[in-house]
N, C-alpha and C. Protein backbone atom coordinates (compact mmCIF):
# COMPACT_ATOMS: atom_id res chain seq x y z
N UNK A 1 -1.37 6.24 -17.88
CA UNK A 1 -0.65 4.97 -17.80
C UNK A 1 -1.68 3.84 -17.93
N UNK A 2 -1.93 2.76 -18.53
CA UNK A 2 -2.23 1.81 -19.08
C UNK A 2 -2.03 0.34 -19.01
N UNK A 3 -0.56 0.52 -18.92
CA UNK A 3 -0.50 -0.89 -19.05
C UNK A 3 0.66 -0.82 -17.10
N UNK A 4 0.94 -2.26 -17.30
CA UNK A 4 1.84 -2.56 -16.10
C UNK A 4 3.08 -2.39 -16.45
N UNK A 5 3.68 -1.67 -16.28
CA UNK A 5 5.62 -1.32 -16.69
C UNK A 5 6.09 -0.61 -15.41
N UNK A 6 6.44 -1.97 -14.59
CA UNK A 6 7.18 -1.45 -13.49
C UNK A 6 7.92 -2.40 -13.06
N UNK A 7 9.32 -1.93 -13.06
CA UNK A 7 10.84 -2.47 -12.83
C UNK A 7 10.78 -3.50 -11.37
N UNK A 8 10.30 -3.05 -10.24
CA UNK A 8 10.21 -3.59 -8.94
C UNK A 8 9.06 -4.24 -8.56
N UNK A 9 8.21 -4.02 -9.45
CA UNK A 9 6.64 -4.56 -8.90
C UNK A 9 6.32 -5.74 -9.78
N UNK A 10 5.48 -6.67 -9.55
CA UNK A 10 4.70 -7.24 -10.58
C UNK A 10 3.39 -7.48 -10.11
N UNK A 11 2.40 -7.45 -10.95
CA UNK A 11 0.72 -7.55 -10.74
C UNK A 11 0.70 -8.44 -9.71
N UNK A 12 1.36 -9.31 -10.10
CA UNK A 12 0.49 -10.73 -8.91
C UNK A 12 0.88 -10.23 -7.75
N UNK A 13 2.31 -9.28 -7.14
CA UNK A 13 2.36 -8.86 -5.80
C UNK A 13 0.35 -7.55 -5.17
N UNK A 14 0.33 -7.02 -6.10
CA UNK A 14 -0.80 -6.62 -5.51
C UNK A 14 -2.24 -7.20 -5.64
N UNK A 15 -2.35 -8.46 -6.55
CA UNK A 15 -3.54 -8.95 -6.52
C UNK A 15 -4.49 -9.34 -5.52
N UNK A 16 -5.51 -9.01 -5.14
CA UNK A 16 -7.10 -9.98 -4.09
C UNK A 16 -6.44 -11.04 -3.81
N UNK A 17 -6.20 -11.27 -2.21
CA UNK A 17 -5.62 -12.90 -1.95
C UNK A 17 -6.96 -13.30 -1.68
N UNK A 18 -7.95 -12.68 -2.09
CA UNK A 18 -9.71 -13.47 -1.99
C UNK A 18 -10.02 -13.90 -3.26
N UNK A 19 -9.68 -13.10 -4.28
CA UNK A 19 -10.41 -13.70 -5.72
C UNK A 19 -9.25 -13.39 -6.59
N UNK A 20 -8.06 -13.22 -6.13
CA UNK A 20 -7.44 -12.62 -7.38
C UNK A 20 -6.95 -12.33 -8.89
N UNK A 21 -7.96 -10.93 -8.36
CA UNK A 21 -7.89 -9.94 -9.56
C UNK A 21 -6.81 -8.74 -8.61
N UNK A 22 -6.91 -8.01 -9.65
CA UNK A 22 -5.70 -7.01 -9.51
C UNK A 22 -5.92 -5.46 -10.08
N UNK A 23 -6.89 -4.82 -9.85
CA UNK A 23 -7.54 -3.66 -9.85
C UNK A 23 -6.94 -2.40 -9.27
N UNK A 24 -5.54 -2.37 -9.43
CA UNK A 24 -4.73 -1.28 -9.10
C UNK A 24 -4.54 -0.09 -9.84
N UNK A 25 -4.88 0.97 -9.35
CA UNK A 25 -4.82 2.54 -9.91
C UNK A 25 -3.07 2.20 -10.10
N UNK A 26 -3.08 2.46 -11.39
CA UNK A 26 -1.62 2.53 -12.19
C UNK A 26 -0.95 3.74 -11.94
N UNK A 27 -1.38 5.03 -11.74
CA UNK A 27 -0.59 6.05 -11.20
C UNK A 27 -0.20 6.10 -9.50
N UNK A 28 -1.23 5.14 -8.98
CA UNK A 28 -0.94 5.14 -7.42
C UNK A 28 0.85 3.92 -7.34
N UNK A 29 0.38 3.01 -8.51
CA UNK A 29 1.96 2.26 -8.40
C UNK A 29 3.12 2.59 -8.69
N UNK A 30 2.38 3.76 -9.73
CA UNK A 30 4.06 4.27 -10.21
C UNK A 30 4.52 5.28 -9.22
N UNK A 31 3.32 6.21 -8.07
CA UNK A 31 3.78 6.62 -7.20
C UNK A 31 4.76 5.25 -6.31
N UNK A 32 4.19 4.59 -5.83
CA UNK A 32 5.48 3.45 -4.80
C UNK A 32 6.41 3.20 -5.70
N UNK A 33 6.42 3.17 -7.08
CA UNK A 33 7.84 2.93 -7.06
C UNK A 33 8.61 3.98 -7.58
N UNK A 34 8.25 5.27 -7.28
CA UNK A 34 8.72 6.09 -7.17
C UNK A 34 9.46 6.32 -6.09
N UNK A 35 8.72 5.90 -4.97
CA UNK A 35 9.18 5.68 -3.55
C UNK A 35 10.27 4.65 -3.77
N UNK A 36 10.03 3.64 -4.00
CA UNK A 36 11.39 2.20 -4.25
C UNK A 36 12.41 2.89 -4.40
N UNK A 37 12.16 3.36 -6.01
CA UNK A 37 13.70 4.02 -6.14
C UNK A 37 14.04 4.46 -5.60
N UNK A 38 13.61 5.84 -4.51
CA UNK A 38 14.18 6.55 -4.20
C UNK A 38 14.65 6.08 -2.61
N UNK A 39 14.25 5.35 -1.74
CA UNK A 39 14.73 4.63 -0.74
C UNK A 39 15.69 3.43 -0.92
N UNK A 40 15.86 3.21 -2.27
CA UNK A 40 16.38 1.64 -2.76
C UNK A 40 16.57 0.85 -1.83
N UNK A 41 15.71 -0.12 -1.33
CA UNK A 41 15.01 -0.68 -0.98
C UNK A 41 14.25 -2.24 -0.99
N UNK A 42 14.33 -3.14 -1.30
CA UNK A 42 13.25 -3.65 -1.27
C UNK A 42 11.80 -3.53 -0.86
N UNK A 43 10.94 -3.47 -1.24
CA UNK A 43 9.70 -3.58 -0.64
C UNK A 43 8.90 -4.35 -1.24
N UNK A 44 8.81 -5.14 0.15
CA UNK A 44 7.51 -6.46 -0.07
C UNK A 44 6.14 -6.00 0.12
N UNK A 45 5.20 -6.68 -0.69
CA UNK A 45 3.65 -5.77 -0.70
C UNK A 45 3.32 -6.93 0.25
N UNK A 46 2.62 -6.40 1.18
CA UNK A 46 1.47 -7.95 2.17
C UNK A 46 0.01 -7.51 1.55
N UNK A 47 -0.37 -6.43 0.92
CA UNK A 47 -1.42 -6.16 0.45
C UNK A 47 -1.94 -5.22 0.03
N UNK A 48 -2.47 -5.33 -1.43
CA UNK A 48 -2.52 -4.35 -2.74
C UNK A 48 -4.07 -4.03 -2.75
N UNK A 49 -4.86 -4.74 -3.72
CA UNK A 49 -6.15 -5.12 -4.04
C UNK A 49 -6.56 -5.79 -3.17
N UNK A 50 -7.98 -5.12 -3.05
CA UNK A 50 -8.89 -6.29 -2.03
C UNK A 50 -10.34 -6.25 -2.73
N UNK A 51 -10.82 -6.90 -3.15
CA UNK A 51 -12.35 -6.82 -3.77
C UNK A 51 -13.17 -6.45 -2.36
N UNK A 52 -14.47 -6.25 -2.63
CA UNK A 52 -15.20 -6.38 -1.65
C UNK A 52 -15.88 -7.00 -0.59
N UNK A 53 -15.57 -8.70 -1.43
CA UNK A 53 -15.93 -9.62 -0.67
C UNK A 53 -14.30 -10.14 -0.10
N UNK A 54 -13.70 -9.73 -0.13
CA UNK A 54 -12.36 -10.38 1.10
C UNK A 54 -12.48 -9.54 2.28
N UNK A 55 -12.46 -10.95 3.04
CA UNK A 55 -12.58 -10.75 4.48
C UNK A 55 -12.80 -9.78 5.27
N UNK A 56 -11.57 -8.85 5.00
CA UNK A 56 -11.22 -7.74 5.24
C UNK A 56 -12.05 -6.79 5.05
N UNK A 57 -12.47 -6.73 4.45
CA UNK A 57 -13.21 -5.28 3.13
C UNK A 57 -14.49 -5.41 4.20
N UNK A 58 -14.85 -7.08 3.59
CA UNK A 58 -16.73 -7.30 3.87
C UNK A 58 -16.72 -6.88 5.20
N UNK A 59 -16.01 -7.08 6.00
CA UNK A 59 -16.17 -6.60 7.74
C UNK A 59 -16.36 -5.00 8.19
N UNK A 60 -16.17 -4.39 6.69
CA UNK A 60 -16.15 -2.84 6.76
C UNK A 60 -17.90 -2.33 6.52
N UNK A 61 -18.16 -1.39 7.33
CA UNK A 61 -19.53 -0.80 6.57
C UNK A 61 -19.03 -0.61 5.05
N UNK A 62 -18.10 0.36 4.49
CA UNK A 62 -18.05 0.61 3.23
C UNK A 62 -16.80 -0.12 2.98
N UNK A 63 -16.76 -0.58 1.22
CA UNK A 63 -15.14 -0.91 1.47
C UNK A 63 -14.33 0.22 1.23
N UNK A 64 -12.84 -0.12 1.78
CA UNK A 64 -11.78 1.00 2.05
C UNK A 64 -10.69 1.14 0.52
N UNK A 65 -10.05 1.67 1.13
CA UNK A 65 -8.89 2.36 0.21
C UNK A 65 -8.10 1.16 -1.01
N UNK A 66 -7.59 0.00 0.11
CA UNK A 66 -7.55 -1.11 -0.59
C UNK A 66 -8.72 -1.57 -1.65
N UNK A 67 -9.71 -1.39 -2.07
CA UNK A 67 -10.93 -1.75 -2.45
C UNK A 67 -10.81 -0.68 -3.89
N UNK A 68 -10.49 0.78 -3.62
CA UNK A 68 -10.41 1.46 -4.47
C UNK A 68 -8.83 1.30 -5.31
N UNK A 69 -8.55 0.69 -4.98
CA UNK A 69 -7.04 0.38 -5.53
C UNK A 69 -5.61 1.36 -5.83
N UNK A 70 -6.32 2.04 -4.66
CA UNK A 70 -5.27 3.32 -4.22
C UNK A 70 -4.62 3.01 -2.97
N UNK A 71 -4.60 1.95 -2.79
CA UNK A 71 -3.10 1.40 -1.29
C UNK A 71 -2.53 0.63 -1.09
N UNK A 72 -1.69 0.20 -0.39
CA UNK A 72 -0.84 -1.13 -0.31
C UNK A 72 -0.11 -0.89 0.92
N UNK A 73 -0.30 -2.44 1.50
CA UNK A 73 0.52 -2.13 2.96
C UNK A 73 1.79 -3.07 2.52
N UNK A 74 3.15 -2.25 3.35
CA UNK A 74 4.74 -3.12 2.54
C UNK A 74 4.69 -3.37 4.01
N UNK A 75 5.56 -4.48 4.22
CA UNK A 75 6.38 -5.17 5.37
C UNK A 75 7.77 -3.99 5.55
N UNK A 76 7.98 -3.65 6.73
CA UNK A 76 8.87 -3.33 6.76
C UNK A 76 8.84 -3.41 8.25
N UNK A 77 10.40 -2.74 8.95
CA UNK A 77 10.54 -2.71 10.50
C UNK A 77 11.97 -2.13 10.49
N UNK A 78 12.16 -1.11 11.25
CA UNK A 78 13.07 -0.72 11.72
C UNK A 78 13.83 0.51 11.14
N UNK A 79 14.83 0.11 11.23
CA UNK A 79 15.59 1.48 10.12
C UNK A 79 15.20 1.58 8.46
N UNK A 80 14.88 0.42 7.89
CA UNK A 80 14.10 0.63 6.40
C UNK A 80 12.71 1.15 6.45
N UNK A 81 11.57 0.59 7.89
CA UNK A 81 10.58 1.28 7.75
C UNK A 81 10.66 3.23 8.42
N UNK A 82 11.77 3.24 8.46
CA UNK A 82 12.14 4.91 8.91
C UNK A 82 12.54 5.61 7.32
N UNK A 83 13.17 4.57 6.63
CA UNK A 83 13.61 5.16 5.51
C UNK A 83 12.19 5.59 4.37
N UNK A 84 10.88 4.41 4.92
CA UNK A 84 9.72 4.28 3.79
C UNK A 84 9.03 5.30 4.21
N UNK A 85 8.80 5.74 5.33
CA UNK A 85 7.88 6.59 5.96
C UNK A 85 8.43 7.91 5.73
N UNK A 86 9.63 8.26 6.11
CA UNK A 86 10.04 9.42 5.52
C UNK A 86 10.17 10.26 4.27
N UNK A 87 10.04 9.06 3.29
CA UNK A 87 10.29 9.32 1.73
C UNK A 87 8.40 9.08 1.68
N UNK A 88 7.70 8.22 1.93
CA UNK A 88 6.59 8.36 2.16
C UNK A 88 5.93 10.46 1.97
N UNK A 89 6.32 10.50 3.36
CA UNK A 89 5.73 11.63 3.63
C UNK A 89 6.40 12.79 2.94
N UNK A 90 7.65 12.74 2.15
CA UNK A 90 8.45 13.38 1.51
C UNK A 90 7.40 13.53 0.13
N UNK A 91 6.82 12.65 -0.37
CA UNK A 91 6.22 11.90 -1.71
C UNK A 91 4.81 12.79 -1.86
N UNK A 92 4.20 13.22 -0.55
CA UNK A 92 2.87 13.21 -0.17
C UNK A 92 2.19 12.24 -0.81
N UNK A 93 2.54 11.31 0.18
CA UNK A 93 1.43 9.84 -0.32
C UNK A 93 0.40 10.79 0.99
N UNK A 94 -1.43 10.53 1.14
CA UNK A 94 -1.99 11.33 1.50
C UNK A 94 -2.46 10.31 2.51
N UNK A 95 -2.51 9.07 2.89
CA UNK A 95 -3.45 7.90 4.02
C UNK A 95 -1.86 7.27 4.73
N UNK A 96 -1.62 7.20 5.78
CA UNK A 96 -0.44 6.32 6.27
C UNK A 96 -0.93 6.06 7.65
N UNK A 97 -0.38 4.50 7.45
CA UNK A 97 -0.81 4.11 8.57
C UNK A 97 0.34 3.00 9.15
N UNK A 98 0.65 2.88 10.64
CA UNK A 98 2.25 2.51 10.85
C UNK A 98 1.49 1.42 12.11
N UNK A 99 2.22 0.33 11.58
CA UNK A 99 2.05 -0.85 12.38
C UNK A 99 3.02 -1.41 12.85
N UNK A 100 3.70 -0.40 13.80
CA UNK A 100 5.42 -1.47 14.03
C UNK A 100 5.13 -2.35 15.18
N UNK A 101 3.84 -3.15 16.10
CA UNK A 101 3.68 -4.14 16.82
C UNK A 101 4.22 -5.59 16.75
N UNK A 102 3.88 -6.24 17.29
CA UNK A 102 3.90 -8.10 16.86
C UNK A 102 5.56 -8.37 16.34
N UNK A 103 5.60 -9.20 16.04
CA UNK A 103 6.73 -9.87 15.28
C UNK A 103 7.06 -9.20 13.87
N UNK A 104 8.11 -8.68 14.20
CA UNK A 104 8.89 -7.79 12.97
C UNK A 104 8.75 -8.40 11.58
N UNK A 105 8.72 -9.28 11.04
CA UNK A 105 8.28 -9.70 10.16
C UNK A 105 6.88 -9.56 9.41
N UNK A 106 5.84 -9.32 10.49
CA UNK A 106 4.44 -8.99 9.93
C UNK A 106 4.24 -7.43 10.37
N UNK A 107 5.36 -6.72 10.77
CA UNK A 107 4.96 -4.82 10.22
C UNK A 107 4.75 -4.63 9.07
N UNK A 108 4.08 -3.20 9.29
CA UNK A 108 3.97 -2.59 7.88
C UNK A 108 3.41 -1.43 8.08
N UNK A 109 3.62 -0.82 6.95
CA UNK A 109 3.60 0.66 6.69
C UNK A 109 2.30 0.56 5.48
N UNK A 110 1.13 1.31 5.75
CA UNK A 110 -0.36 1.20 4.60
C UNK A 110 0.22 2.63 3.87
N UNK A 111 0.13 2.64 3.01
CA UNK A 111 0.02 3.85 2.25
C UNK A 111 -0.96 3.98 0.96
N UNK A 112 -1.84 5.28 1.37
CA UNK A 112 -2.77 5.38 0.17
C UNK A 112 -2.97 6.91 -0.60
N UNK A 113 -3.53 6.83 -1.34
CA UNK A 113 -3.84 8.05 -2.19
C UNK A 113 -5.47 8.23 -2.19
N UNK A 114 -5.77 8.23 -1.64
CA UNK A 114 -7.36 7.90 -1.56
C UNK A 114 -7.93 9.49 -1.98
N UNK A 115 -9.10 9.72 -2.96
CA UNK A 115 -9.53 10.85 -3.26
C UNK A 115 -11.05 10.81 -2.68
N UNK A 116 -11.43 9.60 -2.04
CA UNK A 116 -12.62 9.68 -1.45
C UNK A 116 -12.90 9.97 0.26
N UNK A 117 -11.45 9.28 0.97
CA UNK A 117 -11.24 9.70 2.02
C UNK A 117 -11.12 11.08 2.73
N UNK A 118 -11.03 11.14 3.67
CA UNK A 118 -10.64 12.95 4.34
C UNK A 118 -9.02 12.91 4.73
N UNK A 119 -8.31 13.39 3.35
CA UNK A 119 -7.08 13.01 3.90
C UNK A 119 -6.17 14.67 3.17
N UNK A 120 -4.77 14.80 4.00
CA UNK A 120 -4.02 13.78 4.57
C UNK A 120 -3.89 13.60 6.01
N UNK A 121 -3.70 12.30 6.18
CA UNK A 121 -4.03 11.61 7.72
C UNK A 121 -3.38 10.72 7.59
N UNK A 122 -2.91 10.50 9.32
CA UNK A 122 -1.86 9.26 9.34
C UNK A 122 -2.39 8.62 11.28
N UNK A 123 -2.13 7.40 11.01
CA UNK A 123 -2.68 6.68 12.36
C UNK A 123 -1.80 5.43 12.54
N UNK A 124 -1.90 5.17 13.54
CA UNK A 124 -1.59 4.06 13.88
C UNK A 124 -2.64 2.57 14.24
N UNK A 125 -1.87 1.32 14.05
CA UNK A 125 -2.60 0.21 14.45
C UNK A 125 -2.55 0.00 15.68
C-alpha cells in the first residue's frame, strides 16, 4: 500500500502536532480501519505520528511506537471503548494500552503493531 485511500481516516488526523509530518505505516492504518468498519464507529485519533523531537517522544530514552508510525491513541469511553478493545484484541493489534481515567472526553485506547517492541502486551495508564 502506497498511497493514502482510506474512507474514515485522513492524513492530517494522524500527523506530528510538533512538526507536522505524517509518517504512518500504511498497513498499520488500514489495520484501524479495518477495526472502524468493523465496530462502526466513529473514531477520533488524539494521536498518530510523533517525530522525535515532540515533547512526548524527546522525554523517552528511545522514541516509542508512535515515532515508528505503528500506533495511534482514539478517544473513546465507555460502551464504544468496550466495543474498540474487543474488536481490537479480536484484530490482534499486538501493543494496547487503556486509559479510561480523568474526564471522559480525554480517554483513550493506544493501539500498536510495533515489530521492535516485546509484544503482545497490554497495560494500563
Amino acid at each position: 500500500m502506497n498511497t493514502w485511500e482510506f474512507p474514515n481516516f485522513s492524513e492530517k488526523e494522524f500527523a506530528c502536532r510538533h512538526c507536522g509530518k505524517c509518517e504512518m505505516d500504511l498497513d498499520f492504518v488500514a489495520k484501524l480501519q479495518e477495526l472502524r468498519s468493523k465496530v462502526d464507529l466513529p473514531m477520533k485519533i488524539s494521536s498518530g505520528y510523533r517525530c522525535k523531537d515532540h515533547p512526548v517522544e524527546a522525554k523517552k530514552s528511545a522514541p516509542g511506537t508512535h515515532n515508528e508510525g505503528v500506533a495511534a491513541d482514539i478517544l473513546c469511553f465507555g460502551s464504544n471503548a468496550h466495543k474498540i478493545l474487543s474488536m481490537a484484541l479480536e484484530l490482534k493489534f499486538q501493543g494496547i494500552g487503556v486509559n479510561m481515567k480523568g474526564d471522559r472526553n480525554s480517554r483513550f485506547i493506544h493501539l500498536d503493531m510495533s515489530k521492535k517492541k516485546s509484544r503482545p502486551t497490554i497495560w494500563s495508564y
